[in-house]
C-alpha atoms as a PDB file:
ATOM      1  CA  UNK A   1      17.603  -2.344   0.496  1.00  0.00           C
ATOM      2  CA  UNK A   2      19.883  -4.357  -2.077  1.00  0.00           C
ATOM      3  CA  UNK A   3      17.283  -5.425  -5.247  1.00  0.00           C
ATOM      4  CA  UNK A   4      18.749  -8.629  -7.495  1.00  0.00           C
ATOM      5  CA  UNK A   5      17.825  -9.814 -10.494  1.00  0.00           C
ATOM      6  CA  UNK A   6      17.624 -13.775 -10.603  1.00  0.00           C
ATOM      7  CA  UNK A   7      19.610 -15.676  -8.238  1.00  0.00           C
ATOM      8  CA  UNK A   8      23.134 -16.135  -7.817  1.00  0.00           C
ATOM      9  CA  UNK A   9      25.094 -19.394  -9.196  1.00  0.00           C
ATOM     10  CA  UNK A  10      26.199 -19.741  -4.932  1.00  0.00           C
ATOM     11  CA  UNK A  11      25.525 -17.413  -2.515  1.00  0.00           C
ATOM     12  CA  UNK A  12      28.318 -14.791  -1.174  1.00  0.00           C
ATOM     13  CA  UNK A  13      26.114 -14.640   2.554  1.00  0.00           C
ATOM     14  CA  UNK A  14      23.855 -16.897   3.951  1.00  0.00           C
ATOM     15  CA  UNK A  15      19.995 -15.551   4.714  1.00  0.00           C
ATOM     16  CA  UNK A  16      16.886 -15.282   6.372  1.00  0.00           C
ATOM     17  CA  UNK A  17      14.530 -15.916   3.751  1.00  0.00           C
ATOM     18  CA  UNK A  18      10.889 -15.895   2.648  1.00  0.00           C
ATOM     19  CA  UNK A  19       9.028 -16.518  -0.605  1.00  0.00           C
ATOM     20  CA  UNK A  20       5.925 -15.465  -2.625  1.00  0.00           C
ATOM     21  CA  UNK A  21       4.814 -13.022  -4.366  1.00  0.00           C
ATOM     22  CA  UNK A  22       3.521 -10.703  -1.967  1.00  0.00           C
ATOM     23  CA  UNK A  23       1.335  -9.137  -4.254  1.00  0.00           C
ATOM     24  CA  UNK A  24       0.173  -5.791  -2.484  1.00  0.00           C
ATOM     25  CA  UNK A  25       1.938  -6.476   0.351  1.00  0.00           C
ATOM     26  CA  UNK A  26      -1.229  -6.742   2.871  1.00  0.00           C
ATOM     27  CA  UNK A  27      -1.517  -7.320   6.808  1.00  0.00           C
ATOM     28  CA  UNK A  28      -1.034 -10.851   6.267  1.00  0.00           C
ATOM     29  CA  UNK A  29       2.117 -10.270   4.478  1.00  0.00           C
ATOM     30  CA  UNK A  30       3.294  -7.431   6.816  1.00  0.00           C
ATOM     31  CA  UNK A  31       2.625 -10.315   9.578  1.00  0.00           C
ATOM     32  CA  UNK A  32       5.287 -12.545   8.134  1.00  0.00           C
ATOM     33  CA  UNK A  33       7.671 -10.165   7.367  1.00  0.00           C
ATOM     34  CA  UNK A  34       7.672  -9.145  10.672  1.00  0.00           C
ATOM     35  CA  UNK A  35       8.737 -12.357  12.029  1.00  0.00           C
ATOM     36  CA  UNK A  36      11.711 -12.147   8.824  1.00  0.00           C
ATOM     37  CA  UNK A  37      12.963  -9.307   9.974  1.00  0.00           C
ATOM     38  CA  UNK A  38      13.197 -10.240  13.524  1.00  0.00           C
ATOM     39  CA  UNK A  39      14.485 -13.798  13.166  1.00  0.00           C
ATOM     40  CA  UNK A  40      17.069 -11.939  10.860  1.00  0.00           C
ATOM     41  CA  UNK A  41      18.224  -9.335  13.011  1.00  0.00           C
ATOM     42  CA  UNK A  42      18.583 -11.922  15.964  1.00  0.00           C
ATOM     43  CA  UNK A  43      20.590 -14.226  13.291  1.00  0.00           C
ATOM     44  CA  UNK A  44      22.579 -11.057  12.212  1.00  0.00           C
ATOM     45  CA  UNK A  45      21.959 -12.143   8.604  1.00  0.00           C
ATOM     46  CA  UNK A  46      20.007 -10.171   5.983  1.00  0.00           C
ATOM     47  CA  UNK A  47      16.044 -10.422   5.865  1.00  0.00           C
ATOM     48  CA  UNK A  48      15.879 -11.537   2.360  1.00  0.00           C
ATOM     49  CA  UNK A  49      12.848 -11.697   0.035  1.00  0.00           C
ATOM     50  CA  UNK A  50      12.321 -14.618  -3.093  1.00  0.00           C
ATOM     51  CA  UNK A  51       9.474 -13.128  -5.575  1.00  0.00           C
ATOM     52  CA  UNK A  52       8.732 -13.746  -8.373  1.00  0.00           C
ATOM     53  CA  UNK A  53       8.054 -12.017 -12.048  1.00  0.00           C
ATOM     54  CA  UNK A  54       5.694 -12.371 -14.031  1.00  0.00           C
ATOM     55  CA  UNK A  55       3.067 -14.367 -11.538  1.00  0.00           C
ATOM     56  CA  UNK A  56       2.675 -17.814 -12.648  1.00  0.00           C
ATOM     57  CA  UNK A  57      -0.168 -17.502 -13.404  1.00  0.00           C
ATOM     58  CA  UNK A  58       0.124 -14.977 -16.129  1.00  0.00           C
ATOM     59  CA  UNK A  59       3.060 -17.825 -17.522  1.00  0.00           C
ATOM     60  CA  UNK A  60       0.326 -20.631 -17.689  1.00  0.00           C
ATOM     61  CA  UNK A  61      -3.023 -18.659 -17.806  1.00  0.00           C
ATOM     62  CA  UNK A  62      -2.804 -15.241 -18.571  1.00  0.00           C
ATOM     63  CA  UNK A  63      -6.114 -14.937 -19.243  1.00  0.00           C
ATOM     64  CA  UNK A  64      -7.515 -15.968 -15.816  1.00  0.00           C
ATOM     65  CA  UNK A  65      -3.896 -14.463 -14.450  1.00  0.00           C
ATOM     66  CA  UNK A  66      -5.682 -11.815 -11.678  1.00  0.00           C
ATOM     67  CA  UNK A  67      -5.291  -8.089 -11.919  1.00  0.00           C
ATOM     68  CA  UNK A  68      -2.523  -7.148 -10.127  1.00  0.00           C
ATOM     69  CA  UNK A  69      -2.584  -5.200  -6.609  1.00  0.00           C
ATOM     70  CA  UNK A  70       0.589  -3.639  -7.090  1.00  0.00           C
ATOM     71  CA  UNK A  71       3.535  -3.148  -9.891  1.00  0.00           C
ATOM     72  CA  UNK A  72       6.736  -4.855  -9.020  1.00  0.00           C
ATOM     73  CA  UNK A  73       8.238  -1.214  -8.314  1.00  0.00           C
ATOM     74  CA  UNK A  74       6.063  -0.358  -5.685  1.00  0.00           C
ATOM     75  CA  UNK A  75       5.755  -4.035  -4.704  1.00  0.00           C
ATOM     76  CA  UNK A  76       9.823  -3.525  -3.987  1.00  0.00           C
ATOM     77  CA  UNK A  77       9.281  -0.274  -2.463  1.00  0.00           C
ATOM     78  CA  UNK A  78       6.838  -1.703   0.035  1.00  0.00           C
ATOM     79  CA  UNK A  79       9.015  -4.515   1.181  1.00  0.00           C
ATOM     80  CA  UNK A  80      11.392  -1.936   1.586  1.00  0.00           C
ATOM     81  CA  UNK A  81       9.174  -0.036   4.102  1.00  0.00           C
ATOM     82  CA  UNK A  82       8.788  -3.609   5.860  1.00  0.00           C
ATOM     83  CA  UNK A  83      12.498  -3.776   6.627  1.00  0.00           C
ATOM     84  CA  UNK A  84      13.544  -6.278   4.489  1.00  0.00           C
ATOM     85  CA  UNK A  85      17.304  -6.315   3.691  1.00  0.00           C
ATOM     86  CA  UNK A  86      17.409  -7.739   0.009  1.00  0.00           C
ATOM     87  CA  UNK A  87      14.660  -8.832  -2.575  1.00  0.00           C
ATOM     88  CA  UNK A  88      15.737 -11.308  -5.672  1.00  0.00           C
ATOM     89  CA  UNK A  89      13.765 -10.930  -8.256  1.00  0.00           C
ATOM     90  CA  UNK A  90      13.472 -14.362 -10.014  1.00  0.00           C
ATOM     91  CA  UNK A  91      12.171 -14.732 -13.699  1.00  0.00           C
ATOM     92  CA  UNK A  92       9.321 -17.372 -13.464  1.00  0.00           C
ATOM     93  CA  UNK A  93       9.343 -19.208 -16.668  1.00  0.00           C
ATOM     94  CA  UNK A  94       9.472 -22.544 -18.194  1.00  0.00           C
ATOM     95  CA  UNK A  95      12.735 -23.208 -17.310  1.00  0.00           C
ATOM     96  CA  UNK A  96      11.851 -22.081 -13.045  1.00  0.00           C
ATOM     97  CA  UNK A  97       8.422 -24.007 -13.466  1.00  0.00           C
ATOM     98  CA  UNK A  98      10.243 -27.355 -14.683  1.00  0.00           C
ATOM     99  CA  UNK A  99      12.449 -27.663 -11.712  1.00  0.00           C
ATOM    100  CA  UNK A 100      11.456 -30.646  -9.246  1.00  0.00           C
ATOM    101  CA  UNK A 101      10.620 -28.889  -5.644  1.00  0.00           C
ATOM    102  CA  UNK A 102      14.155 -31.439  -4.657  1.00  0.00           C
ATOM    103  CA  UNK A 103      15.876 -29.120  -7.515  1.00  0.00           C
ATOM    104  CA  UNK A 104      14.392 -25.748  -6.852  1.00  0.00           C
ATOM    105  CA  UNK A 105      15.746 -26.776  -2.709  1.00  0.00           C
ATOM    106  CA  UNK A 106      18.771 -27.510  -3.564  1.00  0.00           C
ATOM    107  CA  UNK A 107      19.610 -24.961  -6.699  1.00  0.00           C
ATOM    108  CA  UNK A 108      17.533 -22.022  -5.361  1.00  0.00           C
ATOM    109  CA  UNK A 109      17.593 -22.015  -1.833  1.00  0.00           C
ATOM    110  CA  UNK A 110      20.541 -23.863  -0.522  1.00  0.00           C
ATOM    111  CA  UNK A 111      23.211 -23.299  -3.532  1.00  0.00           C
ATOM    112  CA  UNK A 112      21.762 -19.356  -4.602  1.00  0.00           C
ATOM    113  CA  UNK A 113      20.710 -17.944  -1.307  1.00  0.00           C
ATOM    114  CA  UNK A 114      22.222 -20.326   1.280  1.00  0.00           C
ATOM    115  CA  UNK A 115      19.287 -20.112   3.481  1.00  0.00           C
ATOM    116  CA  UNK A 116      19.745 -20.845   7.281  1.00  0.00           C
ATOM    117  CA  UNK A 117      16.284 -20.260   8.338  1.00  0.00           C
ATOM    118  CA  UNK A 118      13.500 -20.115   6.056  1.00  0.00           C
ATOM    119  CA  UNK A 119       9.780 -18.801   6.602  1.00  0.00           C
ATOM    120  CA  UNK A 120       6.670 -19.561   4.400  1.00  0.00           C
ATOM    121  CA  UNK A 121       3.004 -19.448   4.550  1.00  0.00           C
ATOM    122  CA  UNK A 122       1.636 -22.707   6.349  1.00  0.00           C
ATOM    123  CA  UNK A 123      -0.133 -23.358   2.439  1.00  0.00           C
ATOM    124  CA  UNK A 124       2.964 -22.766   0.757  1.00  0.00           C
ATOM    125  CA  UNK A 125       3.289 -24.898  -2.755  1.00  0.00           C
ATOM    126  CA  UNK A 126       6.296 -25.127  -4.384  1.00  0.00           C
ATOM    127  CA  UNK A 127       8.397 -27.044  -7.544  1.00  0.00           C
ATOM    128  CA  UNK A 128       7.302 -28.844 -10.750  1.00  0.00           C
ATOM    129  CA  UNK A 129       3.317 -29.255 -10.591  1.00  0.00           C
ATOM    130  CA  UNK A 130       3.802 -27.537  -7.412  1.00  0.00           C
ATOM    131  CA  UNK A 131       4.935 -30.727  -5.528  1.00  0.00           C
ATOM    132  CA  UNK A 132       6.496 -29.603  -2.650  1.00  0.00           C
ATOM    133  CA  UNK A 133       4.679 -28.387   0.525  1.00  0.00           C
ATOM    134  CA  UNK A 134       5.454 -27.433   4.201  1.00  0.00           C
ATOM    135  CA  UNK A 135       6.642 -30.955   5.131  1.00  0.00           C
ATOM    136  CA  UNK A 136       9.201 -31.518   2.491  1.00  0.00           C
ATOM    137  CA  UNK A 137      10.773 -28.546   2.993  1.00  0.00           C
ATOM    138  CA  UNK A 138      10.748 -29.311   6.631  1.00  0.00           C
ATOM    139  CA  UNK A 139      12.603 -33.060   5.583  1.00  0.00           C
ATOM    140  CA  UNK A 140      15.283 -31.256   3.342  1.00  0.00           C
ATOM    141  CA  UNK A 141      15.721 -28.230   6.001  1.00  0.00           C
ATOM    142  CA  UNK A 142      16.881 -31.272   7.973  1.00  0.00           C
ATOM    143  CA  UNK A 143      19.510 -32.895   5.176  1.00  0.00           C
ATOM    144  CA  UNK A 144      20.329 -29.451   4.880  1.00  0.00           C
ATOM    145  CA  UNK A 145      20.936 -27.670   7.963  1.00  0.00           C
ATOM    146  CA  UNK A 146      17.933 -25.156   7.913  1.00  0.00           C
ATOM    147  CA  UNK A 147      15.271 -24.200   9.490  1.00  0.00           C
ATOM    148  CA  UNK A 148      12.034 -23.912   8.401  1.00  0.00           C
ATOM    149  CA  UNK A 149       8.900 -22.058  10.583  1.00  0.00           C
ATOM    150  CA  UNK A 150       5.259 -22.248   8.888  1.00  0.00           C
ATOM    151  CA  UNK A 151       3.238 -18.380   9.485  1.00  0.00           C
ATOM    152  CA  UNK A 152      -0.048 -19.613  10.209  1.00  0.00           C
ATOM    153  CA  UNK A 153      -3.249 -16.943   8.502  1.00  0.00           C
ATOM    154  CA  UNK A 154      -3.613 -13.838   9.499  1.00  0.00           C
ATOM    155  CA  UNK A 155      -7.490 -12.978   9.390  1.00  0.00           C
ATOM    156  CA  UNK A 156      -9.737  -9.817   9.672  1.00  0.00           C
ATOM    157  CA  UNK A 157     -12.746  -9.869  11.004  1.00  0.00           C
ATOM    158  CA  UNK A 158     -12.858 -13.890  10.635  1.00  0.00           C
ATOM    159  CA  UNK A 159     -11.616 -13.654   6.952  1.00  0.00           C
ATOM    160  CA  UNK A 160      -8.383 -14.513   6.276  1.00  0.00           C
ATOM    161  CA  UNK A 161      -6.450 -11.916   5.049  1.00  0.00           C
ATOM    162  CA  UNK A 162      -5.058 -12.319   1.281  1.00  0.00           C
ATOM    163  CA  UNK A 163      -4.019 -10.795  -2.276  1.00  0.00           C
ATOM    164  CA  UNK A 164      -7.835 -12.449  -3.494  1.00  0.00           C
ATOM    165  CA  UNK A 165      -9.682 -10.902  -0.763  1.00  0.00           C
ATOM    166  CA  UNK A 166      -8.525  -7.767  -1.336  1.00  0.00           C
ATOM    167  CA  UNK A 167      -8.849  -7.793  -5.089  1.00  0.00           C
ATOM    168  CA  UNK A 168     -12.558  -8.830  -4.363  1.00  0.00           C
ATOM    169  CA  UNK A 169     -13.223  -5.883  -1.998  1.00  0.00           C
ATOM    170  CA  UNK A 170     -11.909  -3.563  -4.963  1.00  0.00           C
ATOM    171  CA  UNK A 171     -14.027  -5.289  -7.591  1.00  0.00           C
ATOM    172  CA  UNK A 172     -16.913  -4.927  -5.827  1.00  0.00           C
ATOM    173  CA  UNK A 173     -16.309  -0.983  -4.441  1.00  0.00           C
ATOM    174  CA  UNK A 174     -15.613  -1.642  -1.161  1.00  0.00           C
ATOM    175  CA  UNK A 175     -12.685   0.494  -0.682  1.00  0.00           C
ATOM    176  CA  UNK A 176     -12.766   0.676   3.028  1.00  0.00           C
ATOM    177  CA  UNK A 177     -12.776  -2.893   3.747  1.00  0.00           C
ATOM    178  CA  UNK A 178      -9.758  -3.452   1.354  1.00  0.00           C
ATOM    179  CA  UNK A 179      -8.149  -0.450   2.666  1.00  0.00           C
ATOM    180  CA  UNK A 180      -8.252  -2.537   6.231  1.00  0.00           C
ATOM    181  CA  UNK A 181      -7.254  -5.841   4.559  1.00  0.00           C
ATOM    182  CA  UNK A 182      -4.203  -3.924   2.885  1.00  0.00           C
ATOM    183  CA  UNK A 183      -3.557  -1.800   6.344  1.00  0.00           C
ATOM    184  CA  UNK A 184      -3.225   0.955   3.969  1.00  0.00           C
ATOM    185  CA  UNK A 185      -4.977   3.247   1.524  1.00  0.00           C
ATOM    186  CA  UNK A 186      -4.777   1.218  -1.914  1.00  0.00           C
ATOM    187  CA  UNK A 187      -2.611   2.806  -4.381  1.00  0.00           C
ATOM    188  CA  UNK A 188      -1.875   3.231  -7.992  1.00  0.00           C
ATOM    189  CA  UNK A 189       1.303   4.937  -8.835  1.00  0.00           C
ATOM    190  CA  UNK A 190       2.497   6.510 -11.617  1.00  0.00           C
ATOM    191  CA  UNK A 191       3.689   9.200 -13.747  1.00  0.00           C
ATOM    192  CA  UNK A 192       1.848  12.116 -14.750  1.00  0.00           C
ATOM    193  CA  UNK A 193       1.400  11.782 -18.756  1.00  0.00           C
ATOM    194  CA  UNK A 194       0.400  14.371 -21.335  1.00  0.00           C
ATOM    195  CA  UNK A 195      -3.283  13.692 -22.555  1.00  0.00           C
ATOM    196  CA  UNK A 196      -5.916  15.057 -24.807  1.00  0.00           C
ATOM    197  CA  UNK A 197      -7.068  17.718 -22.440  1.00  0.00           C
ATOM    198  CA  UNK A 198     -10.803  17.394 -22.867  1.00  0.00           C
ATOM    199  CA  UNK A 199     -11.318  17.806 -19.137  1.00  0.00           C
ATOM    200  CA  UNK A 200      -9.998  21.013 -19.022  1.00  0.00           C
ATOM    201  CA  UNK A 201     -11.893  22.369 -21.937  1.00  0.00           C
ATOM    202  CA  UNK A 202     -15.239  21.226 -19.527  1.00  0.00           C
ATOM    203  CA  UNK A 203     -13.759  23.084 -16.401  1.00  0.00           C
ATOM    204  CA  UNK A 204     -12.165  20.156 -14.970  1.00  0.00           C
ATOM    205  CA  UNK A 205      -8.455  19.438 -15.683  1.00  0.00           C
ATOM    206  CA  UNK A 206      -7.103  16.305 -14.962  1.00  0.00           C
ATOM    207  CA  UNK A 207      -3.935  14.589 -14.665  1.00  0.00           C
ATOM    208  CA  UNK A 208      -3.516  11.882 -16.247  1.00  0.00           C
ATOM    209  CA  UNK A 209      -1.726   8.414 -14.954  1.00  0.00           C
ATOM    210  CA  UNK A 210       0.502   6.199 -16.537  1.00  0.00           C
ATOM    211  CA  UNK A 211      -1.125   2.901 -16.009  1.00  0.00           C
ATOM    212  CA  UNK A 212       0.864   0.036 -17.356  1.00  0.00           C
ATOM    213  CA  UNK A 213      -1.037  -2.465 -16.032  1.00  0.00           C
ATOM    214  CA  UNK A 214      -2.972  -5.197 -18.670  1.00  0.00           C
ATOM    215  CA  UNK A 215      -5.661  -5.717 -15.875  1.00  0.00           C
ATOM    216  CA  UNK A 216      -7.044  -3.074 -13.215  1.00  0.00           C
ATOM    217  CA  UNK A 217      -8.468  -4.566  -9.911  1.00  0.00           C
ATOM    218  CA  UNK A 218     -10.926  -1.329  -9.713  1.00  0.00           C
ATOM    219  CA  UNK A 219     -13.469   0.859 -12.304  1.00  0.00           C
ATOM    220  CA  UNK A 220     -15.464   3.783 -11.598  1.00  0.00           C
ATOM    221  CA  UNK A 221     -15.553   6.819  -9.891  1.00  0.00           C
ATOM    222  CA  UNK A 222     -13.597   7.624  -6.879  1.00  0.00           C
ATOM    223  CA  UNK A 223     -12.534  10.097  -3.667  1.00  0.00           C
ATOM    224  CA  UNK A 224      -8.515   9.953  -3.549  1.00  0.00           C
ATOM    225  CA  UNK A 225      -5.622  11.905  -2.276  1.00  0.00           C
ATOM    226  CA  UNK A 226      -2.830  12.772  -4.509  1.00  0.00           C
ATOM    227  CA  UNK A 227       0.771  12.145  -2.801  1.00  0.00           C
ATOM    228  CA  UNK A 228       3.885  13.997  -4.503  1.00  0.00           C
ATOM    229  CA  UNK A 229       3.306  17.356  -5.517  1.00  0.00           C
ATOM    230  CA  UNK A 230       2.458  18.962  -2.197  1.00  0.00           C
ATOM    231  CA  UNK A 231       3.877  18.511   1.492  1.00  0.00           C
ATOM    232  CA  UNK A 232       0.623  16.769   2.368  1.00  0.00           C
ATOM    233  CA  UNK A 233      -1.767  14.542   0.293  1.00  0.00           C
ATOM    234  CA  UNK A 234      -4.292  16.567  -1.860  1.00  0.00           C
ATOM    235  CA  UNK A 235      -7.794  15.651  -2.456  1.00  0.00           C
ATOM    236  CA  UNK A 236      -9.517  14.650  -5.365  1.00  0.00           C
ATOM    237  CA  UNK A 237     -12.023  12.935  -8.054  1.00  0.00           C
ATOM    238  CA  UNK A 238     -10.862  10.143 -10.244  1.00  0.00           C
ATOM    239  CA  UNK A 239     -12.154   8.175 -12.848  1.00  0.00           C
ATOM    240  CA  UNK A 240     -10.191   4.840 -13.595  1.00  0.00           C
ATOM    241  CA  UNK A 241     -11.454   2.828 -16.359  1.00  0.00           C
ATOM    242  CA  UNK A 242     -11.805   3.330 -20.151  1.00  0.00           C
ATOM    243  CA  UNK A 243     -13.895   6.283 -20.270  1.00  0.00           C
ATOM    244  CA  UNK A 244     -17.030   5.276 -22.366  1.00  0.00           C
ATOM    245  CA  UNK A 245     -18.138   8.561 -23.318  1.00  0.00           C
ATOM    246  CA  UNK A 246     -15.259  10.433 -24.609  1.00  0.00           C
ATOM    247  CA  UNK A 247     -12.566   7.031 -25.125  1.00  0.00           C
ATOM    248  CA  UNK A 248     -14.724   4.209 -26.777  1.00  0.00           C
ATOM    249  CA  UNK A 249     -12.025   1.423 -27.250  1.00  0.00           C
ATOM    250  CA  UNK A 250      -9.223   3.051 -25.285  1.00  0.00           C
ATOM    251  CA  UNK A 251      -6.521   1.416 -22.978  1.00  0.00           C
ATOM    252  CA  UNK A 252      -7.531   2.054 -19.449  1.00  0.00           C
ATOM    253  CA  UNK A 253      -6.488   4.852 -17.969  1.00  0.00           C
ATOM    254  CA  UNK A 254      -6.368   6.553 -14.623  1.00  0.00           C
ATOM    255  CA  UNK A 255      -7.187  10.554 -14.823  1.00  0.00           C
ATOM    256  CA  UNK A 256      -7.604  12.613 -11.424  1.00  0.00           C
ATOM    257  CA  UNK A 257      -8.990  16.405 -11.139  1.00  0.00           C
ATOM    258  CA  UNK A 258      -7.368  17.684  -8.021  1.00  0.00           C
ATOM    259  CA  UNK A 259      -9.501  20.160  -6.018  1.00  0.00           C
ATOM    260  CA  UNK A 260      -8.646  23.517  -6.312  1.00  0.00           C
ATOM    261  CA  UNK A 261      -5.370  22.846  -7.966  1.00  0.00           C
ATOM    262  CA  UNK A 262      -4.118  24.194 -11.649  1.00  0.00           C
ATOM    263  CA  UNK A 263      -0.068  23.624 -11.763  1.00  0.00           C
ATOM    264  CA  UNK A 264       1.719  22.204 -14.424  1.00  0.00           C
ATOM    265  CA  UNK A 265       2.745  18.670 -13.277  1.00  0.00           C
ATOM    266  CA  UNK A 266       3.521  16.900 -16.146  1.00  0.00           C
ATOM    267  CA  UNK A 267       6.136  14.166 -15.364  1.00  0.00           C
ATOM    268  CA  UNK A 268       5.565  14.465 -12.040  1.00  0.00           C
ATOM    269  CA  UNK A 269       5.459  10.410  -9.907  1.00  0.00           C
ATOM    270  CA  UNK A 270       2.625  10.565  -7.994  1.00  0.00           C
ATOM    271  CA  UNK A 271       0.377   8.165  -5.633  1.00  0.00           C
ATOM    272  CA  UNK A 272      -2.997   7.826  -5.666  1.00  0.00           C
ATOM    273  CA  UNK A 273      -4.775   6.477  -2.814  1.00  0.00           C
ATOM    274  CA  UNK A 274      -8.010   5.058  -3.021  1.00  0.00           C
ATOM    275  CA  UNK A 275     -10.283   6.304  -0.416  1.00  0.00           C
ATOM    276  CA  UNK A 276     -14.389   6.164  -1.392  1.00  0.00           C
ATOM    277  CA  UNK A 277     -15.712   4.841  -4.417  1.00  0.00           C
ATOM    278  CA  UNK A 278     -18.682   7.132  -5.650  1.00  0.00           C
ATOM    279  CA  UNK A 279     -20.292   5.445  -8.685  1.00  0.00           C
ATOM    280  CA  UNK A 280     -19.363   3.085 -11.630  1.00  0.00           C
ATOM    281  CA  UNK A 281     -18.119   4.613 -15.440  1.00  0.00           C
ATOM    282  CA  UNK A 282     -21.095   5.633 -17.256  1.00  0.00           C
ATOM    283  CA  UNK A 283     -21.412   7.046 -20.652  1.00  0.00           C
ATOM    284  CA  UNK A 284     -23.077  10.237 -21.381  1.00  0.00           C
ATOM    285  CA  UNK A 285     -24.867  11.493 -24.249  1.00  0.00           C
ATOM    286  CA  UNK A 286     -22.718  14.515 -24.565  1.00  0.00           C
ATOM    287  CA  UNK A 287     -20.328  16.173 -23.291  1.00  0.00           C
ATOM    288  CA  UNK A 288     -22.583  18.525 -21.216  1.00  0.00           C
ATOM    289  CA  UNK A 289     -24.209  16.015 -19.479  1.00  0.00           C
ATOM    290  CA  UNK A 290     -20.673  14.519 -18.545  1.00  0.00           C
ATOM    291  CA  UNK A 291     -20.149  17.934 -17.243  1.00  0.00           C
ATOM    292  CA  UNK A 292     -22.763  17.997 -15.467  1.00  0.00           C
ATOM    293  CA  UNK A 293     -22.226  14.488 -14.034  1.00  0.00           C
ATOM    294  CA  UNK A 294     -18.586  15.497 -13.329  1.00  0.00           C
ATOM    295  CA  UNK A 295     -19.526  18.439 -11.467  1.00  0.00           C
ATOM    296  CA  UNK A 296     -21.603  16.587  -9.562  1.00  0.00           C
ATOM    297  CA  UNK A 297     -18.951  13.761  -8.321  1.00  0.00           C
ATOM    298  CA  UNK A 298     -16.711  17.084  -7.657  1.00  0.00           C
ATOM    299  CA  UNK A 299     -19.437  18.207  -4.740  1.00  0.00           C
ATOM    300  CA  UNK A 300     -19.584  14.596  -3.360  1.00  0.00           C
ATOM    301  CA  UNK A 301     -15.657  14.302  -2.919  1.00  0.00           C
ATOM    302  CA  UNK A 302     -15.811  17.736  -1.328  1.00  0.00           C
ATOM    303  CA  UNK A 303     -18.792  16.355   0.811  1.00  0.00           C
ATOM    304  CA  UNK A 304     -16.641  13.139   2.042  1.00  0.00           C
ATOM    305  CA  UNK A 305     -13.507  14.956   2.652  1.00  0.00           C
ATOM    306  CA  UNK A 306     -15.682  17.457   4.641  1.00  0.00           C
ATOM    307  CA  UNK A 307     -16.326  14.265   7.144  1.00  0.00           C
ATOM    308  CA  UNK A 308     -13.356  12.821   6.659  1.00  0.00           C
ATOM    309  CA  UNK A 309     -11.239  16.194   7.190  1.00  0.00           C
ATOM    310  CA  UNK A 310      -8.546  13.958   9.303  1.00  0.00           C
ATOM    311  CA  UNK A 311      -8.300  11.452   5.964  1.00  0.00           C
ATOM    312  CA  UNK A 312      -4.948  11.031   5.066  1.00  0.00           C
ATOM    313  CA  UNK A 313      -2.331   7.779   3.858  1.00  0.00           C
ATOM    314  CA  UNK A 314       0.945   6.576   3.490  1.00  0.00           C
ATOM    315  CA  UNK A 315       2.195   4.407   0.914  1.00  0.00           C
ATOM    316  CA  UNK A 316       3.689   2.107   3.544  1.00  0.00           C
END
């Protein structure tokens, strides 16, 4: 898959083309790039992708922007697994935002990407005050000479599938049901960073994450599997959050004490998948009561992957 950044002045190939964020990348986006990738094939053209960095929202409102389901790297690496062709990257900022949805038609999708058939959620809002909808692109698709097809909700259960759905299953510890809105084990991925080793000096060594996020969509206590330092996915206990009792005032950070492991894995890329959620952060009164609280979430992971010994995920 070919990644751009921005789009092109005028387009070298005409596309098959889709656009949103895709944040997470869940069963309702899967859906739609489904239908991409097959209207692209039979078109022989390239199943192209139009996203978007940072989200608007974090532009005009990054303090109600929402946590983010997925960095743009494994946001690109997803699509990839989807089939799609080519993803342009597009800078949203003041300048994107001001363009009239006639402008951002004509500039973005018929001069940069020469679309010939273009898909789009049927609540797709687009342009300056987000001013264009379905039907307008439907009028200029006529002017000029593409097609546009709306992909009508995907739901689950009678809830429509989405990026806030899923966030809200997270937030509230209800990893299963956003691991079936996603299709897929949630993930945070990262690399493995040197930290201040206090877990090891309690008889539990973690690894710690890399977590460049500004917002997490999940706190607490967790079962996951560990993806890239073994053949198969190794279980484990992690603690995502700021860590009240030893890192008052910290960053967030994302720590994991695989069972019955002790290598050396320091800058090591690994995915975690999010599989149980076993309590919320607490903070201890010392550090042998954290122990103690630690070894305790260490016999409940063993307990769930004991009836879930067929658990197991893939990124994609």
């Amino acid at each position: 898959m070919l990644v751009f950044r921005g789009v092109p002045e005028r387009a070298t190939t005409s596309t098959v083309l889709t656009i949103g964020n895709f944040d997470g990348v869940h069963r309702g986006h899967r859906a739609l790039l489904a239908d991409l990738t097959a209207r692209a094939r039979a078109l022989a053209l390239p199943a192209t992708v139009l996203t978007f960095e940072p989200h608007p929202r974090e532009l005009f409102a990054p303090e109600q922007a929402p946590a983010r389901l997925a960095s743009l790297r494994d946001k690109v690496e997803l699509l990839a697994d989807c089939g799609v062709d080519r993803v342009h990257v597009c800078r949203f900022d003041h300048k994107l935002a001001a363009l009239t949805a006639a402008q951002f038609v004509e500039r973005i999708l018929v001069q940069g990407l020469s679309v010939r058939h273009l898909i789009v959620g049927d609540d797709f809002r687009f342009g300056k005050g987000r001013g264009g909808d379905f039907a307008l692109l439907q009028q200029m698709g006529q002017s000029h000479r593409f097609a546009v097809e709306a992909m009508h909700t995907v739901d689950f259960g009678g809830v429509r599938v989405s990026s806030s759905a899923v966030r809200t299953a997270l937030a509230s510890g209800n990893i299963e049901y956003a691991e079936k809105l996603l299709g897929r084990a949630f993930v945070i991925a990262g690399r493995v960073m040197d930290g201040k080793k206090i877990g090891r000096t309690i008889g539990f060594p973690t690894a710690n994450i890399q977590v460049k996020r500004q917002r997490l969509p999940l706190s607490g206590v967790f079962a996951v599997t560990v993806s890239g330092i073994a053949g198969q996915p190794l279980p484990g206990a992690a603690n995502i959050g700021v860590r009240p009792t030893v890192g008052a005032g910290m960053k967030p950070i994302l720590e994991v004490h695989i069972l019955d492991f002790d290598r050396d894995i320091y800058g090591t890329h690994v995915d975690v998948n999010f599989l149980h959620k076993l309590r919320d952060e607490a903070k201890f009164d010392s550090l042998d009561a954290l122990k103690a609280q630690i070894a305790r979430d260490v016999a409940a992971v063993r307990a769930f992957f004991n009836t879930h010994s067929n658990t197991g995920t893939t990124h994609g």
